[in-house]
C-alpha atoms as a PDB file:
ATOM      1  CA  UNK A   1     -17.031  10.792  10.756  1.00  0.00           C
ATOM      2  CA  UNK A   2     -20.162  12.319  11.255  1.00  0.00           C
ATOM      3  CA  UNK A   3     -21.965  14.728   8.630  1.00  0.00           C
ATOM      4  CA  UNK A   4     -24.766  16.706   8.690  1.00  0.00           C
ATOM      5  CA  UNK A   5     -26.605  16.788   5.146  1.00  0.00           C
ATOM      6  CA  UNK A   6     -27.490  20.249   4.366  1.00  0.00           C
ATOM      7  CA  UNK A   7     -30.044  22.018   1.694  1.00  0.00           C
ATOM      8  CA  UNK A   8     -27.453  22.395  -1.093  1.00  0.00           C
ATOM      9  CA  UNK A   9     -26.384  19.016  -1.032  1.00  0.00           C
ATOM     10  CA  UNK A  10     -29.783  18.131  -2.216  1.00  0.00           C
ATOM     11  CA  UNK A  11     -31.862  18.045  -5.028  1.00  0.00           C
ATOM     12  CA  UNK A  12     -35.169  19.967  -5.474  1.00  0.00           C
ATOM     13  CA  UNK A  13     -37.081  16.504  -3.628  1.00  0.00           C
ATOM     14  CA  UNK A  14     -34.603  16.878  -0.441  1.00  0.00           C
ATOM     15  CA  UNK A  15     -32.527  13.917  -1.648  1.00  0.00           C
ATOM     16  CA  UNK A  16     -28.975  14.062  -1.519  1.00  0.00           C
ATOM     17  CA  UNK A  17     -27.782  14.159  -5.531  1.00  0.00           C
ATOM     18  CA  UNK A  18     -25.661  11.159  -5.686  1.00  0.00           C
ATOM     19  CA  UNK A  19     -22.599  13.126  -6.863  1.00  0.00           C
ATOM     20  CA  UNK A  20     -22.525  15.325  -3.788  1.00  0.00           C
ATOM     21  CA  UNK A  21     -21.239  11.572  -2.333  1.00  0.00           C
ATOM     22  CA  UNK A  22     -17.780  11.662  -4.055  1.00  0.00           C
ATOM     23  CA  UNK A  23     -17.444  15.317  -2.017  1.00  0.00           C
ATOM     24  CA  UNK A  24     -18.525  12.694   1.313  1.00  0.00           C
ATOM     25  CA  UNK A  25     -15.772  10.269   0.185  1.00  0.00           C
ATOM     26  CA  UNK A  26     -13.107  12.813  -0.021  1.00  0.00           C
ATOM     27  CA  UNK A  27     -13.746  14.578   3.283  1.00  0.00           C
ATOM     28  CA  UNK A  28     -14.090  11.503   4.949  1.00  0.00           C
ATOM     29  CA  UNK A  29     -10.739   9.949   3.074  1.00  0.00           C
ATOM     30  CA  UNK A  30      -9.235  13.556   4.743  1.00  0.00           C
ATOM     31  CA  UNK A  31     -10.479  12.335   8.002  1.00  0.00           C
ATOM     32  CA  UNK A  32      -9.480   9.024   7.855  1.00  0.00           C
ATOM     33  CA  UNK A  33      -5.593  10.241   7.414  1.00  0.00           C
ATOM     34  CA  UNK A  34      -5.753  12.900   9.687  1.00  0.00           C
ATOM     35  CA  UNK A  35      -7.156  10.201  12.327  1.00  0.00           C
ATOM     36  CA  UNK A  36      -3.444   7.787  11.635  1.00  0.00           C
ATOM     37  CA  UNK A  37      -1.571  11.030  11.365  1.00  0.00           C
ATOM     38  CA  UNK A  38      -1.172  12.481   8.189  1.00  0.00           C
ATOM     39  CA  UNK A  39      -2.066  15.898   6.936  1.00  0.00           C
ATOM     40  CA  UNK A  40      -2.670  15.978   3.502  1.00  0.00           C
ATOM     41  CA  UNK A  41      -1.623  19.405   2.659  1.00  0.00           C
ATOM     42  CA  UNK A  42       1.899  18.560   4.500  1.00  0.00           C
ATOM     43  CA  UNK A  43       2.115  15.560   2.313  1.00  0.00           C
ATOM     44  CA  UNK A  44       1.388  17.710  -1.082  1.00  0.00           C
ATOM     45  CA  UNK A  45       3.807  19.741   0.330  1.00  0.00           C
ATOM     46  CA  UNK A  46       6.650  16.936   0.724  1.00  0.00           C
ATOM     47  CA  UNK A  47       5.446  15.745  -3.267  1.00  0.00           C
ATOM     48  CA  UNK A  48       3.107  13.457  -2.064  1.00  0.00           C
ATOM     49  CA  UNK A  49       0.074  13.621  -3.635  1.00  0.00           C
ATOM     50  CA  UNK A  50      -3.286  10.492  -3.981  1.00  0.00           C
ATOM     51  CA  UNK A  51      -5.174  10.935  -7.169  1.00  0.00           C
ATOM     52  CA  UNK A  52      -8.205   8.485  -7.675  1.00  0.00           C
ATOM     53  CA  UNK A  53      -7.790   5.472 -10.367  1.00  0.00           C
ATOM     54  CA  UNK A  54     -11.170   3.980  -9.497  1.00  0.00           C
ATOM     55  CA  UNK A  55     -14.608   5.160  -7.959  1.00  0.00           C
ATOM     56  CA  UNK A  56     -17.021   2.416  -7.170  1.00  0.00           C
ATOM     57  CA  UNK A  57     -20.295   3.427  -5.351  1.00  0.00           C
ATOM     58  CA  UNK A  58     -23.441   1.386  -4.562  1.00  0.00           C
ATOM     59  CA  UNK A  59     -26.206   3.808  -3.552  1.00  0.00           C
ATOM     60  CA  UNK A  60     -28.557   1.325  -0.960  1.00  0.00           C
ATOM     61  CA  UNK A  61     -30.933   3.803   0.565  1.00  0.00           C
ATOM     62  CA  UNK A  62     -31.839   7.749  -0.093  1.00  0.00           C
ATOM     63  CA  UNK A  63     -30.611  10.375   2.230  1.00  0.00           C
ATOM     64  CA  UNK A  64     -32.351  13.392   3.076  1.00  0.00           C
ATOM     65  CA  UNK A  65     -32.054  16.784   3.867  1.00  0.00           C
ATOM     66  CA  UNK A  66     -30.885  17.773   7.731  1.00  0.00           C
ATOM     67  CA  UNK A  67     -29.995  13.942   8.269  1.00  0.00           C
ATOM     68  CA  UNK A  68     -27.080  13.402   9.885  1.00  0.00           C
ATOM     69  CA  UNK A  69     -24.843  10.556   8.153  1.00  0.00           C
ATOM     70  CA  UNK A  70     -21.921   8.292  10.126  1.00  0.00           C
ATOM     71  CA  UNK A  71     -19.499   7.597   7.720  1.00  0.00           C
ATOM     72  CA  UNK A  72     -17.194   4.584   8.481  1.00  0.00           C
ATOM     73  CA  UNK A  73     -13.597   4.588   6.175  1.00  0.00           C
ATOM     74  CA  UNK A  74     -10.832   2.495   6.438  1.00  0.00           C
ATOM     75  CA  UNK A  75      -8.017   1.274   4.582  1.00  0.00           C
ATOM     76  CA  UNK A  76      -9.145  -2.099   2.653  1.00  0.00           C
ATOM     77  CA  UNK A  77      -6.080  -2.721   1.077  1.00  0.00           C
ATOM     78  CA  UNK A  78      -2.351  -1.252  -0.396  1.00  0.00           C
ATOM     79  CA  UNK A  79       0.591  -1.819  -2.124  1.00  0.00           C
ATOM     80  CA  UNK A  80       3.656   0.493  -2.415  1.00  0.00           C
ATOM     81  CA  UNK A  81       1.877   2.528  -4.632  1.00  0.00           C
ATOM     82  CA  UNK A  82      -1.592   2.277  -3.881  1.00  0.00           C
ATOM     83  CA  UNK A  83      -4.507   2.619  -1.562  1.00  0.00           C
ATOM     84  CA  UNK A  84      -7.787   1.298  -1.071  1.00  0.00           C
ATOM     85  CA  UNK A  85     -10.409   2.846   1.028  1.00  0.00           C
ATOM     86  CA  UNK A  86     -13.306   1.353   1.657  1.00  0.00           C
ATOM     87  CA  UNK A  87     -16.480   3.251   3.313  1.00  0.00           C
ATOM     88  CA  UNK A  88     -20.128   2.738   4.919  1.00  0.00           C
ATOM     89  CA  UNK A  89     -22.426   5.388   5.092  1.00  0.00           C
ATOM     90  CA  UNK A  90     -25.392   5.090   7.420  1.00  0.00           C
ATOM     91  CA  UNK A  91     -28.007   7.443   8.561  1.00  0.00           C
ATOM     92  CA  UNK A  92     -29.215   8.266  11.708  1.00  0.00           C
ATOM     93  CA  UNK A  93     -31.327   5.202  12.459  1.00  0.00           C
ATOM     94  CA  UNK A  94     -28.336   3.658  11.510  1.00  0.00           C
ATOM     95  CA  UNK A  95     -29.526   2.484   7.954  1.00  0.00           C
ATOM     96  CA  UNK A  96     -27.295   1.720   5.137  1.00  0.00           C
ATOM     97  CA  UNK A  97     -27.265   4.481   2.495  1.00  0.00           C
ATOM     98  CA  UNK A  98     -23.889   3.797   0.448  1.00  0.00           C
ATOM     99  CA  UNK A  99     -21.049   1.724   0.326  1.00  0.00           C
ATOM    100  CA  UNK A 100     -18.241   2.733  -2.013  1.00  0.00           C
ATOM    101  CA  UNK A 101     -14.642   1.726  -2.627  1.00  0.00           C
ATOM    102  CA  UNK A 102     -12.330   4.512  -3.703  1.00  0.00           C
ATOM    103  CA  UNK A 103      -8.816   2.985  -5.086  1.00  0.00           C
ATOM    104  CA  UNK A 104      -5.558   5.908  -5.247  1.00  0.00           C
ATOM    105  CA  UNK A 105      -2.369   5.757  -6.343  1.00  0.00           C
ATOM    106  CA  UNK A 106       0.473   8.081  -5.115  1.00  0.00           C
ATOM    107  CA  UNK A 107       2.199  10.456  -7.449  1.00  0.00           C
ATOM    108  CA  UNK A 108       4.526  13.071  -7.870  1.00  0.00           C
ATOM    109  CA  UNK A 109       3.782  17.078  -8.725  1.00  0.00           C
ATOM    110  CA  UNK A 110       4.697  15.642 -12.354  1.00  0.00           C
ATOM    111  CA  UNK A 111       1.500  13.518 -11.522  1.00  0.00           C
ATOM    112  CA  UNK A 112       3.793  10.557 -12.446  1.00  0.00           C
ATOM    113  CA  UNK A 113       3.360   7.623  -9.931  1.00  0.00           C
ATOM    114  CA  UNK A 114       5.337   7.132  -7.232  1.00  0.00           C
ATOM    115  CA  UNK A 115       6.741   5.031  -4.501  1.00  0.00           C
ATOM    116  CA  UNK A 116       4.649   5.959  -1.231  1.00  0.00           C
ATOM    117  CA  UNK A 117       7.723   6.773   1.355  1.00  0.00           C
ATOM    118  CA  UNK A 118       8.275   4.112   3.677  1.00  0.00           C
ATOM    119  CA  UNK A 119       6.938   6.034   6.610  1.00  0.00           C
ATOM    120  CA  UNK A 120       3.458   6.779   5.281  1.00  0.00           C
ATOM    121  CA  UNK A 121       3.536   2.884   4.515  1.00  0.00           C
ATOM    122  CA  UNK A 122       4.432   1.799   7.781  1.00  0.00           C
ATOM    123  CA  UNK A 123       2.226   3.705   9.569  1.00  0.00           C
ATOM    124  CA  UNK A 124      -0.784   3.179   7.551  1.00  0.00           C
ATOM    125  CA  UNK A 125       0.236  -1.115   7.621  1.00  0.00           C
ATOM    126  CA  UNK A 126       0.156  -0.783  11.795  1.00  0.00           C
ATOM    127  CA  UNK A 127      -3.136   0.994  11.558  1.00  0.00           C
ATOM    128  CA  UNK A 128      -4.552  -1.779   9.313  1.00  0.00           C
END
């Protein structure tokens, strides 16, 4: 996924603020399960919903206002209940700015975990 970094995702210097990343995570997570198939509002719909358990982020290199940032997701790992996605972000010269890890389990409206259904698994297993 490509994103452009614009002025309010920065601080006062230009630089992105390293929270504004978790909002790059989660559109690119969005991305990532539109790409296999899934839309996520159809799944909150069905009572599927991902809620984070773990954020790990290691920040490598600034970005800057107006740069434009290819962020790489996939699915490093799951179980029935959870998913891993694992991310590069680079920037236009192709330099590494962050590389996170972002681990979700699956629950209910009751935000009680759940079972993923069996066709979100199998899907996102043949993808892997």
């Amino acid at each position: 996924m490509k994103r452009r970094v614009f002025y309010h995702d920065t601080d006062c210097g230009g630089v992105v603020y390293y929270g504004n990343y978790l909002k790059f995570l989660e559109e690119a997570r969005g991305e990532c399960l539109e790409d296999f198939g899934f839309s996520v509002k159809k799944l909150m719909d069905e009572g599927v919903w991902f809620v984070v358990k773990r954020q790990e982020i290691d920040y490598k290199y600034p970005a800057f206002y107006d740069d434009t940032l290819d962020i790489k997701t996939w699915i490093k790992e799951m179980s029935d209940f959870r998913i891993q996605f694992a991310y590069e972000i680079k920037n236009q010269s192709g330099r590494l700015v962050v590389k996170a890890i972002t681990d979700m389990v699956a629950v209910g409206k009751d935000l009680k975990m759940i079972e993923m259904p069996e066709f979100l698994k199998e899907k996102l297993k043949s993808q892997n």
